[in-house]
N, C-alpha and C. Protein backbone atom coordinates (compact mmCIF):
# COMPACT_ATOMS: atom_id res chain seq x y z
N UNK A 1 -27.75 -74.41 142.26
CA UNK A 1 -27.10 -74.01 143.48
C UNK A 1 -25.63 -74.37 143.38
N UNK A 2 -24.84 -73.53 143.95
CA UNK A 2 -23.19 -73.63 143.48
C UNK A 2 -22.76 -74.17 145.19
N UNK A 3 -21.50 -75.18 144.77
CA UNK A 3 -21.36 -76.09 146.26
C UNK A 3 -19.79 -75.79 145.89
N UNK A 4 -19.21 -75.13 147.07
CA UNK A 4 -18.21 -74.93 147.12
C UNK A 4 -17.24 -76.58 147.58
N UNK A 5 -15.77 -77.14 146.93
CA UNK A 5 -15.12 -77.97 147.30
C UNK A 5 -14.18 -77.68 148.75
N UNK A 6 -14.20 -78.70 149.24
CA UNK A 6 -13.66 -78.51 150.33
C UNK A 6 -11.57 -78.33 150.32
N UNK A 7 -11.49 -79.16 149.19
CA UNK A 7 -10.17 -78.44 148.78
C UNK A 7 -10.11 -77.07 147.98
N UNK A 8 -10.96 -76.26 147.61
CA UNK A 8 -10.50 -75.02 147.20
C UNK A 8 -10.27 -73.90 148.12
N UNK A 9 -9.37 -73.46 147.61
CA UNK A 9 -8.59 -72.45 148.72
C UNK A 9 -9.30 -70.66 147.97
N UNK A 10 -9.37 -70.81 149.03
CA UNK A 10 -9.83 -69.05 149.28
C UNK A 10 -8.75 -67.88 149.22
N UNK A 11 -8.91 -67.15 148.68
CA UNK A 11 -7.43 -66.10 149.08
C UNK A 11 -8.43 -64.69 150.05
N UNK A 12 -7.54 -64.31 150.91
CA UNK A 12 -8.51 -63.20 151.94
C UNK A 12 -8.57 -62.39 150.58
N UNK A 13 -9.72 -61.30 150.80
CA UNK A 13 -10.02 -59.98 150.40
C UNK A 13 -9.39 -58.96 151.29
N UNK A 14 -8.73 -58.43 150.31
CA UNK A 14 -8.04 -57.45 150.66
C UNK A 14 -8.77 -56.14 149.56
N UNK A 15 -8.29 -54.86 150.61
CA UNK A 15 -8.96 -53.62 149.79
C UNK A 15 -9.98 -52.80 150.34
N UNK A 16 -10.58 -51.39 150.27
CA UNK A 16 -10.90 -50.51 150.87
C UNK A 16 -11.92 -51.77 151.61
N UNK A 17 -12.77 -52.40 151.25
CA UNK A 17 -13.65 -53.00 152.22
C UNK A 17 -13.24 -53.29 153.46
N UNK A 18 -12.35 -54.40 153.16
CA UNK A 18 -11.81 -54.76 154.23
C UNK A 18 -10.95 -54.00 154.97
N UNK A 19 -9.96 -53.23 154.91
CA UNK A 19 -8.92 -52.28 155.17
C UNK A 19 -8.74 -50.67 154.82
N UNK A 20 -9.54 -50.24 155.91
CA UNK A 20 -9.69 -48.50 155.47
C UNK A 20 -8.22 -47.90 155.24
N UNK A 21 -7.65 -48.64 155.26
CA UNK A 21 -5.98 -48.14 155.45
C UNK A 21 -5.13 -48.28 153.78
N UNK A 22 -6.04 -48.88 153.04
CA UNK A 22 -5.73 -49.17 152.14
C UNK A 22 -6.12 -48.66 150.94
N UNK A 23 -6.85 -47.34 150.86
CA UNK A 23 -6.70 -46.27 150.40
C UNK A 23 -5.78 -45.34 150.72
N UNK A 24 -4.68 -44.95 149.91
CA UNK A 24 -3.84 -43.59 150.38
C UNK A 24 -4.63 -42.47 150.50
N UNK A 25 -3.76 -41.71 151.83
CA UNK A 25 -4.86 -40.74 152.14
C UNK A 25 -5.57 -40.34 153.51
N UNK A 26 -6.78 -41.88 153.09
CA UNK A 26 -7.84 -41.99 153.94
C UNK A 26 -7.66 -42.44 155.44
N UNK A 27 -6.13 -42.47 155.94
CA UNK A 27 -6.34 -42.85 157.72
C UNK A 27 -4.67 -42.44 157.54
N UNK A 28 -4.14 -42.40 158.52
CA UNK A 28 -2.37 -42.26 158.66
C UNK A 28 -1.39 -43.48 158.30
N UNK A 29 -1.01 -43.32 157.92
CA UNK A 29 0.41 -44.58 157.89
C UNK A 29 0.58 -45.19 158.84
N UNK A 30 0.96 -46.56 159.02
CA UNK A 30 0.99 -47.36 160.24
C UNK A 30 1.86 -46.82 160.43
N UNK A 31 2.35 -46.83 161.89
CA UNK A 31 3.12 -46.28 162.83
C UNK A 31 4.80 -46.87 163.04
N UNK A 32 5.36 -46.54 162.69
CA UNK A 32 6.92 -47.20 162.50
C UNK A 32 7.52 -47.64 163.68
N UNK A 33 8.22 -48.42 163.96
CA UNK A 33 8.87 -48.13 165.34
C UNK A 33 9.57 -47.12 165.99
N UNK A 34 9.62 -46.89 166.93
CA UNK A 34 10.58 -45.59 167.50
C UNK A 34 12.35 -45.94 167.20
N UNK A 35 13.03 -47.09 166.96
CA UNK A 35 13.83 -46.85 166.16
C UNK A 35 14.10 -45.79 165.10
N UNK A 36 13.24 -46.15 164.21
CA UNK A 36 13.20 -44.92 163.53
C UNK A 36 13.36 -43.62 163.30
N UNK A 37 12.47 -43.22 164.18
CA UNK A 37 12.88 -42.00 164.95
C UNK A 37 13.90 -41.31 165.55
N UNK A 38 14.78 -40.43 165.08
CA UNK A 38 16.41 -40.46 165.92
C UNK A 38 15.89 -38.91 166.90
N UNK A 39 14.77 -38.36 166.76
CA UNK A 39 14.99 -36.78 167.05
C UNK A 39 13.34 -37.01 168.03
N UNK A 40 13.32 -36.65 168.90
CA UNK A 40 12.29 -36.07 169.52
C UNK A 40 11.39 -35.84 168.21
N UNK A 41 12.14 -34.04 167.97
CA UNK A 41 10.74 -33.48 167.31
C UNK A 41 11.09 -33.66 165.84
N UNK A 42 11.32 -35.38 165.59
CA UNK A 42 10.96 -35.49 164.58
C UNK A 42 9.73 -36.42 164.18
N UNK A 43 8.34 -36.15 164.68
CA UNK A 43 7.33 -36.73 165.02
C UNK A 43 6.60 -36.65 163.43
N UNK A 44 6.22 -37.78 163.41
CA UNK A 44 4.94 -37.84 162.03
C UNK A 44 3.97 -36.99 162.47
N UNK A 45 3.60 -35.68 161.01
CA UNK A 45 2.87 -34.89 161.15
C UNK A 45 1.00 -35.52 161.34
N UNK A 46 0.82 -34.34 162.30
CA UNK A 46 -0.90 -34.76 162.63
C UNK A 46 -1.85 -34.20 161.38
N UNK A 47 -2.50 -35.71 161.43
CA UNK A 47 -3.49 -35.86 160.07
C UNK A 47 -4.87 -35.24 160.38
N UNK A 48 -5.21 -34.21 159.48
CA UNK A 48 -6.39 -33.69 159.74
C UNK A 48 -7.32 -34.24 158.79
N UNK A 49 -8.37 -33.81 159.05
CA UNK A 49 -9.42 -34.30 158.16
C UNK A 49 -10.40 -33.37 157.12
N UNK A 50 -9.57 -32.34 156.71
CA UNK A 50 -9.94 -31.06 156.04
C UNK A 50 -10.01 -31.91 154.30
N UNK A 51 -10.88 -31.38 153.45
CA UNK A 51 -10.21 -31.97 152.23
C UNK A 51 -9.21 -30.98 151.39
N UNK A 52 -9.11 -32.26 150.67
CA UNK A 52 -7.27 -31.89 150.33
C UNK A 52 -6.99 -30.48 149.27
N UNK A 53 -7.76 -29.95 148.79
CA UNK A 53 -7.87 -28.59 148.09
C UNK A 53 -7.90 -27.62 149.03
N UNK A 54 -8.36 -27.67 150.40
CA UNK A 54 -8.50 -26.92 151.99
C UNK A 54 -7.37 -26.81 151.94
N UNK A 55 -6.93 -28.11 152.55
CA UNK A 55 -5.28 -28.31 152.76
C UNK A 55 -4.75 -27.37 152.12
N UNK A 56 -4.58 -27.59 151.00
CA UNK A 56 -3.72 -26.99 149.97
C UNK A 56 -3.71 -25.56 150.12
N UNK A 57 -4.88 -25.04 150.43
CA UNK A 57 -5.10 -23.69 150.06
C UNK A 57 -5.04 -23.07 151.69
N UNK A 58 -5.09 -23.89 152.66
CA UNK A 58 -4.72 -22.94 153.70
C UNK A 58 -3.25 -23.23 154.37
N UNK A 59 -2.56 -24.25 153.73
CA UNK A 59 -0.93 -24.26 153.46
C UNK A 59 -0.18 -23.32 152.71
N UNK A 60 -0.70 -22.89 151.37
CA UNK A 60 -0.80 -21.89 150.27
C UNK A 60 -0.89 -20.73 151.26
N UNK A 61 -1.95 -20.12 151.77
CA UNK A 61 -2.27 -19.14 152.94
C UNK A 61 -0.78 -18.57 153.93
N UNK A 62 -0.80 -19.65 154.65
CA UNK A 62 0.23 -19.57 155.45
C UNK A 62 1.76 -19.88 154.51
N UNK A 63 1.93 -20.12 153.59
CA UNK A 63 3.23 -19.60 153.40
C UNK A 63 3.11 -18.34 152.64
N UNK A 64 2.09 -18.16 152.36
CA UNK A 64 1.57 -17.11 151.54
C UNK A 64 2.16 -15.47 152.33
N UNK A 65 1.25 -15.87 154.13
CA UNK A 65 1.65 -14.36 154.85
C UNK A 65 2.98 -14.72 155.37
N UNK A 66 3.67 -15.74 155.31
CA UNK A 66 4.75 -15.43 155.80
C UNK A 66 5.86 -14.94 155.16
N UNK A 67 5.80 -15.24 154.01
CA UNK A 67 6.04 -14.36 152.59
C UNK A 67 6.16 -12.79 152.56
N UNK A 68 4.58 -12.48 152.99
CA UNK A 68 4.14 -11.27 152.92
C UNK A 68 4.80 -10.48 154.28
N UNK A 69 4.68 -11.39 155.22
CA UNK A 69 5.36 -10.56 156.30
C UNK A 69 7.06 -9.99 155.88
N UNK A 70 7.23 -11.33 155.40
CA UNK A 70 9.20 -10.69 155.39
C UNK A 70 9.04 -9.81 154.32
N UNK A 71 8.36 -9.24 153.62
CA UNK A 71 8.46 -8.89 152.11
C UNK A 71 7.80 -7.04 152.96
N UNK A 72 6.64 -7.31 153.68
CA UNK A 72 6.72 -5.88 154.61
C UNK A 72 7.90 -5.62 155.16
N UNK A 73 8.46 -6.52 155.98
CA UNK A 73 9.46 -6.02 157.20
C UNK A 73 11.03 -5.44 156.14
N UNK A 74 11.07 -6.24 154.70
CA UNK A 74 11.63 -5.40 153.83
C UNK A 74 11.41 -3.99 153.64
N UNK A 75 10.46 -3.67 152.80
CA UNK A 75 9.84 -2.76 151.93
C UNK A 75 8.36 -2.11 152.74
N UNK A 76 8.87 -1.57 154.15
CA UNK A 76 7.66 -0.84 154.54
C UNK A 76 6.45 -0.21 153.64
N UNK A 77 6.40 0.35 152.70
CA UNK A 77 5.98 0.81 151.70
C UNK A 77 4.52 0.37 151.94
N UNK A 78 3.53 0.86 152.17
CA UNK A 78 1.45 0.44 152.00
C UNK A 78 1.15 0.42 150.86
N UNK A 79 0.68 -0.24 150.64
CA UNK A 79 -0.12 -0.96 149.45
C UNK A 79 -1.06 0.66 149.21
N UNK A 80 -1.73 0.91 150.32
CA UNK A 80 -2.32 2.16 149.60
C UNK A 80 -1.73 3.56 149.33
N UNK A 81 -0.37 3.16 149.38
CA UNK A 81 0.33 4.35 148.57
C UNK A 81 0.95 4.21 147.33
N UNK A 82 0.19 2.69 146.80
CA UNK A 82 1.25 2.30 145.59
C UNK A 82 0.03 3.46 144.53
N UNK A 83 1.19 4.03 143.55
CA UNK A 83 0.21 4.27 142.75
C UNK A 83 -0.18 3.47 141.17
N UNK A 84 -1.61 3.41 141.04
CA UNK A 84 -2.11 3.23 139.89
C UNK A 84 -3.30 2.27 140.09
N UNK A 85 -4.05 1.51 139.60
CA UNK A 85 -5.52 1.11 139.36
C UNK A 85 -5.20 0.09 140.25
N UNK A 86 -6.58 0.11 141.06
CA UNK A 86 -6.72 -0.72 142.23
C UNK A 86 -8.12 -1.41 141.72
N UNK A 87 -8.46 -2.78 141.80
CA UNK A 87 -9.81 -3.44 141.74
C UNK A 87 -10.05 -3.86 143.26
N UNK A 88 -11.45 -3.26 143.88
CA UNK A 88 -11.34 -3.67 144.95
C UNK A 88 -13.12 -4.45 144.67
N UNK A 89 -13.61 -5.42 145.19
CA UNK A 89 -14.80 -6.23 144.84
C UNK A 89 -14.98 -7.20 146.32
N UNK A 90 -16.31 -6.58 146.98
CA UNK A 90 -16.87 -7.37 148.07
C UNK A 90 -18.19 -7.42 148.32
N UNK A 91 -18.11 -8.75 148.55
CA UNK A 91 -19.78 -8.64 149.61
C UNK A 91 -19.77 -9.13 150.62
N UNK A 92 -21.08 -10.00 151.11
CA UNK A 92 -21.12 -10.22 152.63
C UNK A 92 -20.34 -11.15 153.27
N UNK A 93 -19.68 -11.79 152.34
CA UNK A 93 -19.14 -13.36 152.52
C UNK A 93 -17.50 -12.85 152.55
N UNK A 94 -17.17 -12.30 151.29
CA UNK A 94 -15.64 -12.24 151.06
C UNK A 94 -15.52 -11.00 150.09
N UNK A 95 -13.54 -11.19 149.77
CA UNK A 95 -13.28 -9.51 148.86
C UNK A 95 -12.47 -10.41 147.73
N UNK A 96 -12.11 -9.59 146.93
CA UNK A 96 -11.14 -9.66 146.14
C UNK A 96 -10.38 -8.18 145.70
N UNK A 97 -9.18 -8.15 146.29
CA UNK A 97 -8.54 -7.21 145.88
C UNK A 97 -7.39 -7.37 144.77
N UNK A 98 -7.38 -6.46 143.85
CA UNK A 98 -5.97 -6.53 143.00
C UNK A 98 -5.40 -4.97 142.67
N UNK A 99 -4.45 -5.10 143.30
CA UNK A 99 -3.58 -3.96 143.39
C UNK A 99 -1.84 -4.55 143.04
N UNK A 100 -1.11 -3.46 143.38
CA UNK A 100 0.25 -3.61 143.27
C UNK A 100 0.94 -4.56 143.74
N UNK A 101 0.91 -4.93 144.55
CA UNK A 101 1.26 -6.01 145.50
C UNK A 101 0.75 -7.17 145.22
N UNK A 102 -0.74 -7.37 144.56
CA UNK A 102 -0.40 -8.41 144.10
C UNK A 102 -2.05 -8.65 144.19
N UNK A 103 -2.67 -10.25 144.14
CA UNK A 103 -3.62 -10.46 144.37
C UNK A 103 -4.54 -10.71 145.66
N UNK A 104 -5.66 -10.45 146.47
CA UNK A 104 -5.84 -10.85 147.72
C UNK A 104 -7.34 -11.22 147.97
N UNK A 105 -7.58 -12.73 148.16
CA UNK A 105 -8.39 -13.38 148.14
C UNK A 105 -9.16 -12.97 149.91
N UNK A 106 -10.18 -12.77 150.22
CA UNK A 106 -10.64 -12.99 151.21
C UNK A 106 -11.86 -13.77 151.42
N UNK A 107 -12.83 -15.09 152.64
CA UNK A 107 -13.50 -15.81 152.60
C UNK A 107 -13.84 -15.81 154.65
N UNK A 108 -14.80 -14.87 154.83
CA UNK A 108 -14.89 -15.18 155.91
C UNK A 108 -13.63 -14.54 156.72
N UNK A 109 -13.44 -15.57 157.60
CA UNK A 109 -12.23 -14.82 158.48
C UNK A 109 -10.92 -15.37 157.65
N UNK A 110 -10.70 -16.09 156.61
CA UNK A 110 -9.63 -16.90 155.90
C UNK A 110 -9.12 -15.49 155.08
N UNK A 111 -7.73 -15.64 154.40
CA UNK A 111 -7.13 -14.58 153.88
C UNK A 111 -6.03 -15.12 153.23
N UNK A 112 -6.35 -14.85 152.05
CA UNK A 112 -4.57 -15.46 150.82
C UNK A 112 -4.25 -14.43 150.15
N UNK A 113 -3.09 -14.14 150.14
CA UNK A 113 -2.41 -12.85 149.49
C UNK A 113 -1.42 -13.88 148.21
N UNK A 114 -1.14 -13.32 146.96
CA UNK A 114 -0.63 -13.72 146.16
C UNK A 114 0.03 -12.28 145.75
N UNK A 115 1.48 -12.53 145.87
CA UNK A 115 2.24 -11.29 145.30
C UNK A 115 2.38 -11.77 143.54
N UNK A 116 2.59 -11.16 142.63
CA UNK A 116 2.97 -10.98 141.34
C UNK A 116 3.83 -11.64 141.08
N UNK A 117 4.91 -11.99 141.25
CA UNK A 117 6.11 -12.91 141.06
C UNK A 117 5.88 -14.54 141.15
N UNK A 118 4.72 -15.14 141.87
CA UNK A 118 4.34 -16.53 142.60
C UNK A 118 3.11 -16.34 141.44
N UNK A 119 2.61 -15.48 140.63
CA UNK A 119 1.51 -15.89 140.09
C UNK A 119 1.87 -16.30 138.56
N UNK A 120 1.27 -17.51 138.42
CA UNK A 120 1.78 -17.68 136.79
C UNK A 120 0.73 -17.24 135.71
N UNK A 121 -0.54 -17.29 135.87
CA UNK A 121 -1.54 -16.44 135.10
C UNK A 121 -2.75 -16.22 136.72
N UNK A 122 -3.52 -15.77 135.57
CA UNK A 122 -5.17 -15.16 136.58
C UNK A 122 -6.21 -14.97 135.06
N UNK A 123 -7.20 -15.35 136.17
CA UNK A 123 -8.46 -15.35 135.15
C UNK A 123 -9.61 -15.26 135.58
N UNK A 124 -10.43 -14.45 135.06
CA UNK A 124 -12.01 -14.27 135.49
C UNK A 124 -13.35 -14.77 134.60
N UNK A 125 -14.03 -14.42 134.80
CA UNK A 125 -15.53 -15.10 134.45
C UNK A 125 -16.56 -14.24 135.13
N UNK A 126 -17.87 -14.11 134.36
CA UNK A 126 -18.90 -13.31 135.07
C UNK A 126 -20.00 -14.70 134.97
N UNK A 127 -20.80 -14.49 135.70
CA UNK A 127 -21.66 -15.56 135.60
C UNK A 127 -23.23 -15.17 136.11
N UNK A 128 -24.31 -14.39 135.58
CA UNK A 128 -25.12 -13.31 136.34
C UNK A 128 -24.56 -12.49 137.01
N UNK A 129 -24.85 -12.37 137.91
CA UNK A 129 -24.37 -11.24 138.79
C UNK A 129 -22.95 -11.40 140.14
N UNK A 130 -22.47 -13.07 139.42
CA UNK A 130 -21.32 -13.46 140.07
C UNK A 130 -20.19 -13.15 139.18
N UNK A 131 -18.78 -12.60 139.98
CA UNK A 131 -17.74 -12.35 139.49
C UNK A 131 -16.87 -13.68 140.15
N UNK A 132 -15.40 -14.18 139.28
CA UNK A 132 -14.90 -15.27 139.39
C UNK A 132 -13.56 -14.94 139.68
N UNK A 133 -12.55 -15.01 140.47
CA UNK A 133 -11.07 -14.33 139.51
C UNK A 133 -10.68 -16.43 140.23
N UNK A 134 -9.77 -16.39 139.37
CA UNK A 134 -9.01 -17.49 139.86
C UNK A 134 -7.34 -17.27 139.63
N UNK A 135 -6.50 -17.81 140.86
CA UNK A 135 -5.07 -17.36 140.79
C UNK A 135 -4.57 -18.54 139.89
N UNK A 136 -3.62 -18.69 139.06
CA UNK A 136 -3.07 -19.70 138.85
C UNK A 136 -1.57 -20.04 139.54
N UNK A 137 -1.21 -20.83 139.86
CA UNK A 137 0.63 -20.98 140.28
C UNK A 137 1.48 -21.83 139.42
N UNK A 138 2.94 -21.44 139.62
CA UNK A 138 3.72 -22.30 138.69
C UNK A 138 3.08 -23.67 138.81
N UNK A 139 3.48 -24.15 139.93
CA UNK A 139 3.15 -25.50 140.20
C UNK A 139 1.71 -26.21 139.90
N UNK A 140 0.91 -25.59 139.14
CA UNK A 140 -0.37 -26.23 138.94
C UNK A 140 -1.31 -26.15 139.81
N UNK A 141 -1.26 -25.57 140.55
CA UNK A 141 -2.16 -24.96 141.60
C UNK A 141 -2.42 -23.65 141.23
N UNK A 142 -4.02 -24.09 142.00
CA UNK A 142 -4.70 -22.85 141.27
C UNK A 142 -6.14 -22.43 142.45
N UNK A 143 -6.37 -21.30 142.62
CA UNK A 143 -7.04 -20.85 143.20
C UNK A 143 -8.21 -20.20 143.43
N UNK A 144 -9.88 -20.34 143.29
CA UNK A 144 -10.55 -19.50 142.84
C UNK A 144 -11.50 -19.18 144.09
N UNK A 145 -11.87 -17.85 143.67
CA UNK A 145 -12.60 -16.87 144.64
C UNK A 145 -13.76 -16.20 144.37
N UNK A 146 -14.96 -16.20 144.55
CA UNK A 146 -15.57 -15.16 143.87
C UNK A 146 -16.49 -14.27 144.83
N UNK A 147 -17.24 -13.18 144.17
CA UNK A 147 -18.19 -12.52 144.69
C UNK A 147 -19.30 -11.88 144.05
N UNK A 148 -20.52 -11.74 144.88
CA UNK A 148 -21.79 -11.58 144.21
C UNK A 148 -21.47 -10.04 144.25
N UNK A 149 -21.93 -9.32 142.97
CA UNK A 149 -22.60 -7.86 142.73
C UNK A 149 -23.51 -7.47 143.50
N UNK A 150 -23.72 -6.34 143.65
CA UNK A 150 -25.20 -6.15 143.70
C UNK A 150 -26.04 -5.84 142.85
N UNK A 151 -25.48 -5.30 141.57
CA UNK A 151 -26.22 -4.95 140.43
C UNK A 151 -25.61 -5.74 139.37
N UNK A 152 -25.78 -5.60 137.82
CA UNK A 152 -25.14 -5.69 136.50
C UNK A 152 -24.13 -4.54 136.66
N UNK A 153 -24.49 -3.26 136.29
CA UNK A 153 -23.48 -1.88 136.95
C UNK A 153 -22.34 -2.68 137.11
N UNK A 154 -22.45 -3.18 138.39
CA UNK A 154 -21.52 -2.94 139.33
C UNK A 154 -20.26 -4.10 138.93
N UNK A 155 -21.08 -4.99 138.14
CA UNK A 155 -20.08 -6.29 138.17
C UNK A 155 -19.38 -5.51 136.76
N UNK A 156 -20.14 -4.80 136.32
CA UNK A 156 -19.41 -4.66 134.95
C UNK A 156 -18.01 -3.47 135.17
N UNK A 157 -18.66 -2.55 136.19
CA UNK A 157 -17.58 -1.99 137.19
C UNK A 157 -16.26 -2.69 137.15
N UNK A 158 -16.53 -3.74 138.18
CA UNK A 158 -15.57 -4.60 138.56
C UNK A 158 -14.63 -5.30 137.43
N UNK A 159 -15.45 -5.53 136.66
CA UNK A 159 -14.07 -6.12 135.74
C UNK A 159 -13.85 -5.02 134.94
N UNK A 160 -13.74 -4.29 134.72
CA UNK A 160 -13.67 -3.01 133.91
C UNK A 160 -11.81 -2.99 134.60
N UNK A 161 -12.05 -2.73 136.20
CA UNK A 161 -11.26 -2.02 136.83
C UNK A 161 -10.20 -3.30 137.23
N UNK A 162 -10.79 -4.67 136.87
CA UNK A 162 -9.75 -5.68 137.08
C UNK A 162 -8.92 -5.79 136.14
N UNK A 163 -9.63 -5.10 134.86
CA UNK A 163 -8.85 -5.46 133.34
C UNK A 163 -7.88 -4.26 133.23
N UNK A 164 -8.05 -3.47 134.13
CA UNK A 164 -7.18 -2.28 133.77
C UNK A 164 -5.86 -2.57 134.78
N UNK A 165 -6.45 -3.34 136.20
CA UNK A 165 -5.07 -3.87 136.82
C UNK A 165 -4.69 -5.05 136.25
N UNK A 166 -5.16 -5.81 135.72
CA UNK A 166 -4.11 -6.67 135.24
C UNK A 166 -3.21 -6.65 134.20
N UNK A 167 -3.61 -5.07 133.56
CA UNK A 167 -2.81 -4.95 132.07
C UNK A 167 -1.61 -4.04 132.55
N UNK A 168 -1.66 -3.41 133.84
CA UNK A 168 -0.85 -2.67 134.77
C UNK A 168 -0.05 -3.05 135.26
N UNK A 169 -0.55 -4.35 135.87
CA UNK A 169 0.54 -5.17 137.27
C UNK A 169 1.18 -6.55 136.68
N UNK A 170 -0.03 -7.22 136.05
CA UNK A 170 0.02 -8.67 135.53
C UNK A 170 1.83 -8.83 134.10
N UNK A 171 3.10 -9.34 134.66
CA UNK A 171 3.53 -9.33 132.89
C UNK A 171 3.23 -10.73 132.40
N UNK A 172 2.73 -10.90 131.03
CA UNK A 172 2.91 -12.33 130.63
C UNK A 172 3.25 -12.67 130.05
């Protein structure tokens, strides 16, 4: 049996056990004084609890259409008047489109557009009757999407008509 001395000193435990705060990340930054602060709305942003690839990708999203908006309000021009090979691939869940304009992820009611210029490669994969495309970005971010076939046919369809837009639209 081990007998602790009454002169030995203890040091606290410190670390996720004790202090959820002490993982980066996992709770907000303690709160600074309002000194600090010189501006109203210069308020520490509100911490959600999405994980951080979410984050990423529905930050990605939204600068994504706002992008896309100024880049319409430029160049009225529809995507379905661009000419040349369009891959269009959906099922019940989501799409993947690749056309002129660029790449366009859909998931539910969620929506990421990737124009051609912001993409640094793209890449697919079949996997049974699942198709894969994934976006890549300069910055190391990277994006993947996929969708079920309904047949062999059809997936083989699909990349048939992805390989013909990316040798079209894609430069590398």
């Amino acid at each position: 049996m081990e007998q602790r001395m009454e002169n030995e000193k203890v040091t606290p435990v410190t670390g996720a056990g004790f202090d959820p705060a002490h993982i980066p990340g996992l709770t907000a930054p303690a709160r600074q004084p309002d000194a600090d602060v010189t501006d109203a709305e210069e308020t520490p942003e509100e911490v959600t609890t999405t994980q951080p690839e979410e984050a990423e990708a529905e930050a990605e999203a939204e600068a994504d259409a706002e992008a896309t908006a100024e880049t319409e309000a430029e160049d009225p021009a529809d995507p379905d008047d661009a000419e040349g090979p369009v891959m269009e691939a959906e099922d019940r869940r989501g799409s993947i489109t690749v056309d002129a304009t660029g790449v366009r992820f859909t998931l539910d009611d969620q929506e990421a557009d990737f124009t051609w210029d912001e993409i640094s490669a793209v890449e697919y994969g079949t996997v049974r009757k699942r198709l894969t495309v994934t976006v890549h970005m300069p910055n190391s971010r990277w994006f993947p999407n996929d969708v079920e076939a309904p047949d062999k046919a059809r997936l083989t369809e699909w990349t048939d008509q992805l390989d013909k837009a990316l040798d079209t639209y894609f430069e590398e």
